[in-house]
Structures are given as structure tokens and as C-alpha cells.
Protein backbone atom coordinates (compact mmCIF):
# COMPACT_ATOMS: atom_id res chain seq x y z
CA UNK A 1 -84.35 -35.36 17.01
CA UNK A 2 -85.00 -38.65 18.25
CA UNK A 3 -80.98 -39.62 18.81
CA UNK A 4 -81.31 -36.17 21.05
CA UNK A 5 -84.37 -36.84 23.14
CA UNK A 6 -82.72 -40.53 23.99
CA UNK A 7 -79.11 -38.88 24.96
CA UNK A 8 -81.09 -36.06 27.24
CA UNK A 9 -82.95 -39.53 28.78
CA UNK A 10 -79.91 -41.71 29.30
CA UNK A 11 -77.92 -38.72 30.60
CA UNK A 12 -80.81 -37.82 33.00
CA UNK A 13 -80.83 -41.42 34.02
CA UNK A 14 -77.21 -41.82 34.02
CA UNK A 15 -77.18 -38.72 36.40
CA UNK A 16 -79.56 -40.15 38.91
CA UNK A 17 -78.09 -43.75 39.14
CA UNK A 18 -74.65 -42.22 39.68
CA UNK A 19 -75.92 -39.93 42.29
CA UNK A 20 -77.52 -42.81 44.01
CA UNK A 21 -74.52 -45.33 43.82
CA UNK A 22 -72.23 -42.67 45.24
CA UNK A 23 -74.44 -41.66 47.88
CA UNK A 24 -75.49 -45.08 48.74
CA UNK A 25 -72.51 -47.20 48.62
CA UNK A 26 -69.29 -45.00 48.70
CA UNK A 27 -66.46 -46.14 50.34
CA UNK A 28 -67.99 -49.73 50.08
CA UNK A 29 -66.05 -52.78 48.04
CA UNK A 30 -69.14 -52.90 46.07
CA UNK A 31 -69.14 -49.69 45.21
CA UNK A 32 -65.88 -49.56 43.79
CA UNK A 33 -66.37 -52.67 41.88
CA UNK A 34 -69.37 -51.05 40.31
CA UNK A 35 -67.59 -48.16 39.51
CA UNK A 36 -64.61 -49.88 38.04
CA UNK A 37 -67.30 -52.11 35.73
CA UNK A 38 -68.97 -48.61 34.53
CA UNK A 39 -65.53 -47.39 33.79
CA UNK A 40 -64.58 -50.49 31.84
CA UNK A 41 -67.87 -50.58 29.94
CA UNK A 42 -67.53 -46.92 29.14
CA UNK A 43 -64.45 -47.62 27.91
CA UNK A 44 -65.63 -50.78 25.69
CA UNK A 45 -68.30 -48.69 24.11
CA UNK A 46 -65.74 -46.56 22.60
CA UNK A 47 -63.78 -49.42 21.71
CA UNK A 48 -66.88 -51.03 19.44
CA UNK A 49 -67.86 -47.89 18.31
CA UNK A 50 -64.56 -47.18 16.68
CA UNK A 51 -64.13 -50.62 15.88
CA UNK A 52 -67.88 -50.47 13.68
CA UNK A 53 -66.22 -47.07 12.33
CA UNK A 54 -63.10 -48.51 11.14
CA UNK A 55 -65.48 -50.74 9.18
CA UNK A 56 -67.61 -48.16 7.65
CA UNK A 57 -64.86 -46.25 5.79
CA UNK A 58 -62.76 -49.50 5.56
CA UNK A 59 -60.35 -50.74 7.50
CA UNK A 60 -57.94 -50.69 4.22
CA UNK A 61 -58.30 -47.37 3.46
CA UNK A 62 -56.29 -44.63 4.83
CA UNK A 63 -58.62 -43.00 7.07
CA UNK A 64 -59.79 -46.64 8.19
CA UNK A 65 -56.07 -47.44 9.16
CA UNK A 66 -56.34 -44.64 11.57
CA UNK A 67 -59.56 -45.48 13.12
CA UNK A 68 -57.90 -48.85 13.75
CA UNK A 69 -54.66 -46.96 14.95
CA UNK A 70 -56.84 -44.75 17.73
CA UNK A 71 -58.98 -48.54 18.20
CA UNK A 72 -55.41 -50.12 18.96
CA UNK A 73 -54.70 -47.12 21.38
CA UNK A 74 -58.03 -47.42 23.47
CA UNK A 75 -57.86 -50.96 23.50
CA UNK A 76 -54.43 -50.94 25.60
CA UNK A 77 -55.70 -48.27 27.63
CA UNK A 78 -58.56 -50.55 28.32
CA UNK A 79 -56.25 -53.55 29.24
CA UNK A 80 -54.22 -51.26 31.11
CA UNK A 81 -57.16 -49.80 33.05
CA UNK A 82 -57.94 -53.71 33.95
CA UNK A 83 -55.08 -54.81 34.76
CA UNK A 84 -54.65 -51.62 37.24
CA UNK A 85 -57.51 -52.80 38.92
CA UNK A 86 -57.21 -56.07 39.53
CA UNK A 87 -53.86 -56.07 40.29
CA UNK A 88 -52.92 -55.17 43.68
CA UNK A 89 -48.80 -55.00 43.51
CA UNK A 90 -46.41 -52.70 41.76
CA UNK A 91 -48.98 -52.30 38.71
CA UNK A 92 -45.99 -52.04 36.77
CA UNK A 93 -47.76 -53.58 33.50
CA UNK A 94 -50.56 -51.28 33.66
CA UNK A 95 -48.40 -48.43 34.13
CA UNK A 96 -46.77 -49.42 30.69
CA UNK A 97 -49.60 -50.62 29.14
CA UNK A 98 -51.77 -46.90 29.94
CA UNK A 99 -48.38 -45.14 28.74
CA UNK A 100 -48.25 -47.17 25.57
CA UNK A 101 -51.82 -46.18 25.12
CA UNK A 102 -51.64 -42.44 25.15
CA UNK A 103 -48.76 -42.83 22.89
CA UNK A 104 -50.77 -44.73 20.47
CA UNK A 105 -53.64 -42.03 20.27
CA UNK A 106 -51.83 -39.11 20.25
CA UNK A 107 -49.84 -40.58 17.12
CA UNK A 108 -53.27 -41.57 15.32
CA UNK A 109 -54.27 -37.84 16.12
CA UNK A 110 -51.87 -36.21 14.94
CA UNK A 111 -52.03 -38.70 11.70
CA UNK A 112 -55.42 -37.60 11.17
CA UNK A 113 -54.45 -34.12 11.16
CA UNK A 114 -51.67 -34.87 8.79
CA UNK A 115 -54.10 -37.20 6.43
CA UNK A 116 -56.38 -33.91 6.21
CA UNK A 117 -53.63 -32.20 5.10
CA UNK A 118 -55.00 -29.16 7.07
CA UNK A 119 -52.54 -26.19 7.10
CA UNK A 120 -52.44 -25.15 10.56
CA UNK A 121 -50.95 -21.63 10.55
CA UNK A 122 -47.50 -21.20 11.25
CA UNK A 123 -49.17 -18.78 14.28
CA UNK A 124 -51.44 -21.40 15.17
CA UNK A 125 -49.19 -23.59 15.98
CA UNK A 126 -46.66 -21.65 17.30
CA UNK A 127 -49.66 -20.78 19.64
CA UNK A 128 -50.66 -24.71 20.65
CA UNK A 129 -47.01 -24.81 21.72
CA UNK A 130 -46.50 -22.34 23.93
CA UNK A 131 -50.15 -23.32 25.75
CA UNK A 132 -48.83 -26.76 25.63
CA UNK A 133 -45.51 -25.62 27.29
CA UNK A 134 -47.10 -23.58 29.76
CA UNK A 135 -49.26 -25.97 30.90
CA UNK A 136 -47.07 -28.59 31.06
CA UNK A 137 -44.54 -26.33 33.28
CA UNK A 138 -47.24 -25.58 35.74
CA UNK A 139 -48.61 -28.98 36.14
CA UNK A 140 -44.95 -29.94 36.61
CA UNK A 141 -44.65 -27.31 39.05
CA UNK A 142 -47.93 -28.27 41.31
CA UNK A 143 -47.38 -31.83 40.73
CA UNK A 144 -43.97 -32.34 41.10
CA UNK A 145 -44.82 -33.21 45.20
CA UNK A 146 -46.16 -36.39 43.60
CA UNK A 147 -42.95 -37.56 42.44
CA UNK A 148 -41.36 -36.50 45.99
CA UNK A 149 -44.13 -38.55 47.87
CA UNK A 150 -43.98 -42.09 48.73
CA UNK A 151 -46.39 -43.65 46.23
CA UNK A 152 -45.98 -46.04 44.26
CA UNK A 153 -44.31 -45.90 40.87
CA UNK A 154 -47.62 -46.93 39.12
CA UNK A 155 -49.28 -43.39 40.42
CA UNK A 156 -46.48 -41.60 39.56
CA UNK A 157 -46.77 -42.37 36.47
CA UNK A 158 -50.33 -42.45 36.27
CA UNK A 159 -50.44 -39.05 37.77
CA UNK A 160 -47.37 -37.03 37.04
CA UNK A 161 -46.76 -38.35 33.74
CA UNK A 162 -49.65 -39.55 31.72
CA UNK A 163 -51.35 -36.05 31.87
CA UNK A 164 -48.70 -34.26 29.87
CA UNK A 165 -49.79 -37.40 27.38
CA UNK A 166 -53.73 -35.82 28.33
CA UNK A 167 -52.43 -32.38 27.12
CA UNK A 168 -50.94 -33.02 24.14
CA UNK A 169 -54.03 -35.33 22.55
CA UNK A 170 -56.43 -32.42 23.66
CA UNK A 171 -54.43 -29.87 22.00
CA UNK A 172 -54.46 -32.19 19.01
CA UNK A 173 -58.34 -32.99 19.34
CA UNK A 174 -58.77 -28.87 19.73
CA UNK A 175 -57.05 -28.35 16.96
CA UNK A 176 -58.94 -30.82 14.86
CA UNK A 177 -62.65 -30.20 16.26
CA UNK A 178 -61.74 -26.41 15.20
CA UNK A 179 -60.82 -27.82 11.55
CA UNK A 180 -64.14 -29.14 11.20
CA UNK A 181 -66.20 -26.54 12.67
CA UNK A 182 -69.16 -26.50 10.42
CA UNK A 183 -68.66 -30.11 8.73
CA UNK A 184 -70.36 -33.53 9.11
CA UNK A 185 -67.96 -34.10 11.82
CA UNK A 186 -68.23 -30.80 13.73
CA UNK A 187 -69.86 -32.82 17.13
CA UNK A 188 -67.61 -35.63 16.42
CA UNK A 189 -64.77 -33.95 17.35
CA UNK A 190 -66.03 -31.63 19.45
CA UNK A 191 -67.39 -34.41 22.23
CA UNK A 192 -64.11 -36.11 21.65
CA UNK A 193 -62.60 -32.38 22.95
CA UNK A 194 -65.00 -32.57 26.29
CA UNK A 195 -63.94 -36.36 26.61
CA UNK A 196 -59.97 -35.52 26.35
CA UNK A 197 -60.80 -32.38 28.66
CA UNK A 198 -62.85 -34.16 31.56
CA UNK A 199 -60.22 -37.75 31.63
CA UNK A 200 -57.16 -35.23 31.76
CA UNK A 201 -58.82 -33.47 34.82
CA UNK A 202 -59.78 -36.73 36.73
CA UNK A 203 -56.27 -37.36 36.34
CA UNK A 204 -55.38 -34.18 38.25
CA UNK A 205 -58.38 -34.52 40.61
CA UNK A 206 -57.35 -38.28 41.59
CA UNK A 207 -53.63 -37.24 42.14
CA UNK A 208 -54.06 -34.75 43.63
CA UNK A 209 -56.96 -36.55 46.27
CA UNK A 210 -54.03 -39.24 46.18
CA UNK A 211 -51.37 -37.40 47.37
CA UNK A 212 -53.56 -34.94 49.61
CA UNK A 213 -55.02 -38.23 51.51
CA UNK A 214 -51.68 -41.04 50.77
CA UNK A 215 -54.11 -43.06 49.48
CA UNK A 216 -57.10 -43.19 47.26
CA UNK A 217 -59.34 -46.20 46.17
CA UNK A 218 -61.91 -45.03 44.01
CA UNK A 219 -64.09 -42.39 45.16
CA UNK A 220 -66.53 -39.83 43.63
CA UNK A 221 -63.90 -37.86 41.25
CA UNK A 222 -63.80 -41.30 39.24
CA UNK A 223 -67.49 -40.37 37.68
CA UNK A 224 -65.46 -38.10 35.81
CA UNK A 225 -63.52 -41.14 34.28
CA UNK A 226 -66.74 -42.70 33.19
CA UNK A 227 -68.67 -39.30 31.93
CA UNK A 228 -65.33 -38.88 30.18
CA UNK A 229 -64.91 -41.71 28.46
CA UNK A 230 -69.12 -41.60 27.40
CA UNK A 231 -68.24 -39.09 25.64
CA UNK A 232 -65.69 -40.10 24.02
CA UNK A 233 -67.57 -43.06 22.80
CA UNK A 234 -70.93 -40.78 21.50
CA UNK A 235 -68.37 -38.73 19.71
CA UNK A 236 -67.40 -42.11 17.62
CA UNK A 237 -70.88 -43.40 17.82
CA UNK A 238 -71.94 -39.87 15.50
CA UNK A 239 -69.25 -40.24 12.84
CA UNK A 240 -71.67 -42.84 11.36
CA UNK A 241 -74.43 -40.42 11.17
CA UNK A 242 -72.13 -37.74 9.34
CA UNK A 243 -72.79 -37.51 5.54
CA UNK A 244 -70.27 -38.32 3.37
CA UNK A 245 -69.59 -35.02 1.92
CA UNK A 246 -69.25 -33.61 5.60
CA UNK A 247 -66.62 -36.10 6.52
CA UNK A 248 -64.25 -33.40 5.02
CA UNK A 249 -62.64 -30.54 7.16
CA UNK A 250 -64.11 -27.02 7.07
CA UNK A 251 -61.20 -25.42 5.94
CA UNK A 252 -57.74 -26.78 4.64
């Protein structure tokens, strides 16, 4: 009850100082180093907090090799994310490293779902393809005037491409935060879900503002990076607060 009544506080407060800082500052170079700096930090948190997971159920142990698998993936996302912002050329690096990245956690994903062993029905997944295929057409479809514009190649990938990578981990997160609907690890998976959900549509906010405007800094659609990645990182923070007989999935 207590770990509740401090989230509802920090949110609140959260909330408020965001508010402020965007109302305040917007538009300023101060404001978008401050924004950049909560993004990063966001971003770190989930990084330690898997990093003090991987150590709880050992980092030798199959499950722990994962958590260090998904750890390697947010770490290059993290450099990538960086690197993007301090470097004011091509951005080519970050563009690979962010790539890299989703690559990295979609394969520890789906390696959790396969260390499970859960069963997805043939039906399921038939289903999680075709939503994954439609979506991915459509995005195509309303963001393919990114890849006819004139920016760069970074934001093109950034934009066009790295949210297909968005899809396919949230179909993979849906499908596991459904396995362990009434486990130790229900909320886990289930704030990783609204994490997955909110990054992939700053994504499509921040191209779209990009190629709407033919250029974008940082603005107000890049609280949804940071409320994103938050909870992303209390999702890892509550593994540790699981017990160890609800670290199993629901159903098999």
C-alpha cells in the first residue's frame, strides 16, 4: 500500500513539474536539454532496474540470461538515444545503434516467451499476425510520405522504420502480459504493455509533427518518451516484489 501511495505522489508530482517545464520553457535550449536529461534518466532507471533483476534470479541462469539480453537491448537504445542528441550531423550511428536495439529486445521477448514454453494457440497466433500485418500496412501506408520527404536518413529510420520494430515487441509484450494474467508478474508485464504502447505512439506523434512542420526539435509529444519509458522501468522495478511461486505464467 505504501509502494502505491508513493507512485500516486511521484506521478502527481511528475505531472505538475512537466506541466510547468513545458509551459514555462518550451521552445527554449534549456528546455530541450531538460527534456533530453529526463528522457535519458528515464531510460537509465530501466537500465538499473533490469540490471538489479538480472541479479536476483542470476545472471547464469536461464531466465537471468534474458534479463541481461533485454538489459543489453535498452542499453544501446540508451547510447543510441545519446548519441542522437548530441550529435548534430547525419546521426547515422544512432540510427544503427536504436535499430540494433529494438532488434535486441524483441529477440529477448520472444525468448522469454519461448523459455515459458507457453503454447500460444495456433489461433492466437495466427491472430497476432494478421494485427501485426495490418498495422504494419497502414502505418506504411500513412507514413510512407516520410520516406518521400526530404529528411534526413536518421528520421527515416527513426520514424518509418523503427515503429514496425515498436509493433512487433508490443505484440510480443501483449502476448506475454496476457500469459501471466493472474501471476506474480501480472503488473510486470502489463506496465511493460503501456510502456511499449505509449514509446511506439511518440514515435508516430514525432514523425508525424516532423514531417507536418520539416522540422522538429523536441517539443511537448516527447513527455510521452519519458512517461513511456517510466513505465517501463516500474514494470522491472515490481518483478522484485513478485513471489517466487508467481514468477510462473498463468497458463502454459
Amino acid at each position: 500500500m505504501e509502494i502505491t501511495y508513493a507512485g500516486a505522489i511521484t506521478g502527481i508530482f511528475l505531472i505538475i513539474f512537466a506541466t510547468t517545464l513545458f509551459a514555462v520553457f518550451e521552445g527554449t535550449p534549456q528546455f530541450t536539454v531538460a527534456v533530453e536529461m529526463m528522457k535519458l534518466l528515464a531510460m537509465v532507471t530501466a537500465i538499473l532496474a533490469t540490471a538489479r533483476v538480472a541479479l536476483l534470479v542470476g545472471h547464469r541462469s536461464p531466465i537471468g540470461k534474458l534479463w541481461l539480453l533485454g538489459l543489453a537491448g535498452f542499453v544501446l537504445l540508451t547510447i543510441g538515444e545519446l548519441a542522437a542528441a548530441i550529435d548534430s550531423g547525419d546521426k547515422a550511428v544512432s540510427g544503427i545503434l536504436l535499430t540494433l536495439g529494438s532488434l535486441v529486445l524483441i529477440l529477448a521477448v520472444f525468448a522469454m516467451l519461448r523459455q515459458f514454453e507457453l503454447m500460444i494457440p495456433k489461433r492466437a497466433a495466427l491472430l497476432a499476425l494478421i494485427v501485426f500485418l495490418s498495422l504494419g500496412v497502414m502505418m506504411a501506408f500513412c507514413n510512407w510520405p516520410i520516406m518521400q520527404s526530404d529528411l534526413s536518413g536518421y528520421d527515416k529510420v527513426r520514424y518509418f522504420f523503427i515503429p514496425f520494430f515498436d509493433i512487433a515487441a508490443l505484440i510480443l509484450v501483449i502476448g506475454l502480459a496476457f500469459a501471466f494474467l493472474g501471476s506474480g508478474l501480472e503488473k510486470v508485464w502489463v506496465f511493460f504493455m503501456q510502456g511499449a504502447l505509449t514509446i511506439l505512439s511518440a514515435d508516430l506523434v514525432v514523425g508525424y509533427l516532423k514531417l507536418a512542420r520539416g522540422s522538429y526539435t523536441v517539443g511537448a509529444a516527447d513527455l510521452l518518451y519519458i512517461v513511456g519509458w517510466i513505465l517501463i522501468a516500474i514494470g522491472v522495478f515490481l518483478y522484485r516484489f513478485a513471489p517466487l511461486e508467481g514468477r510462473r505464467p498463468s497458463v502454459r
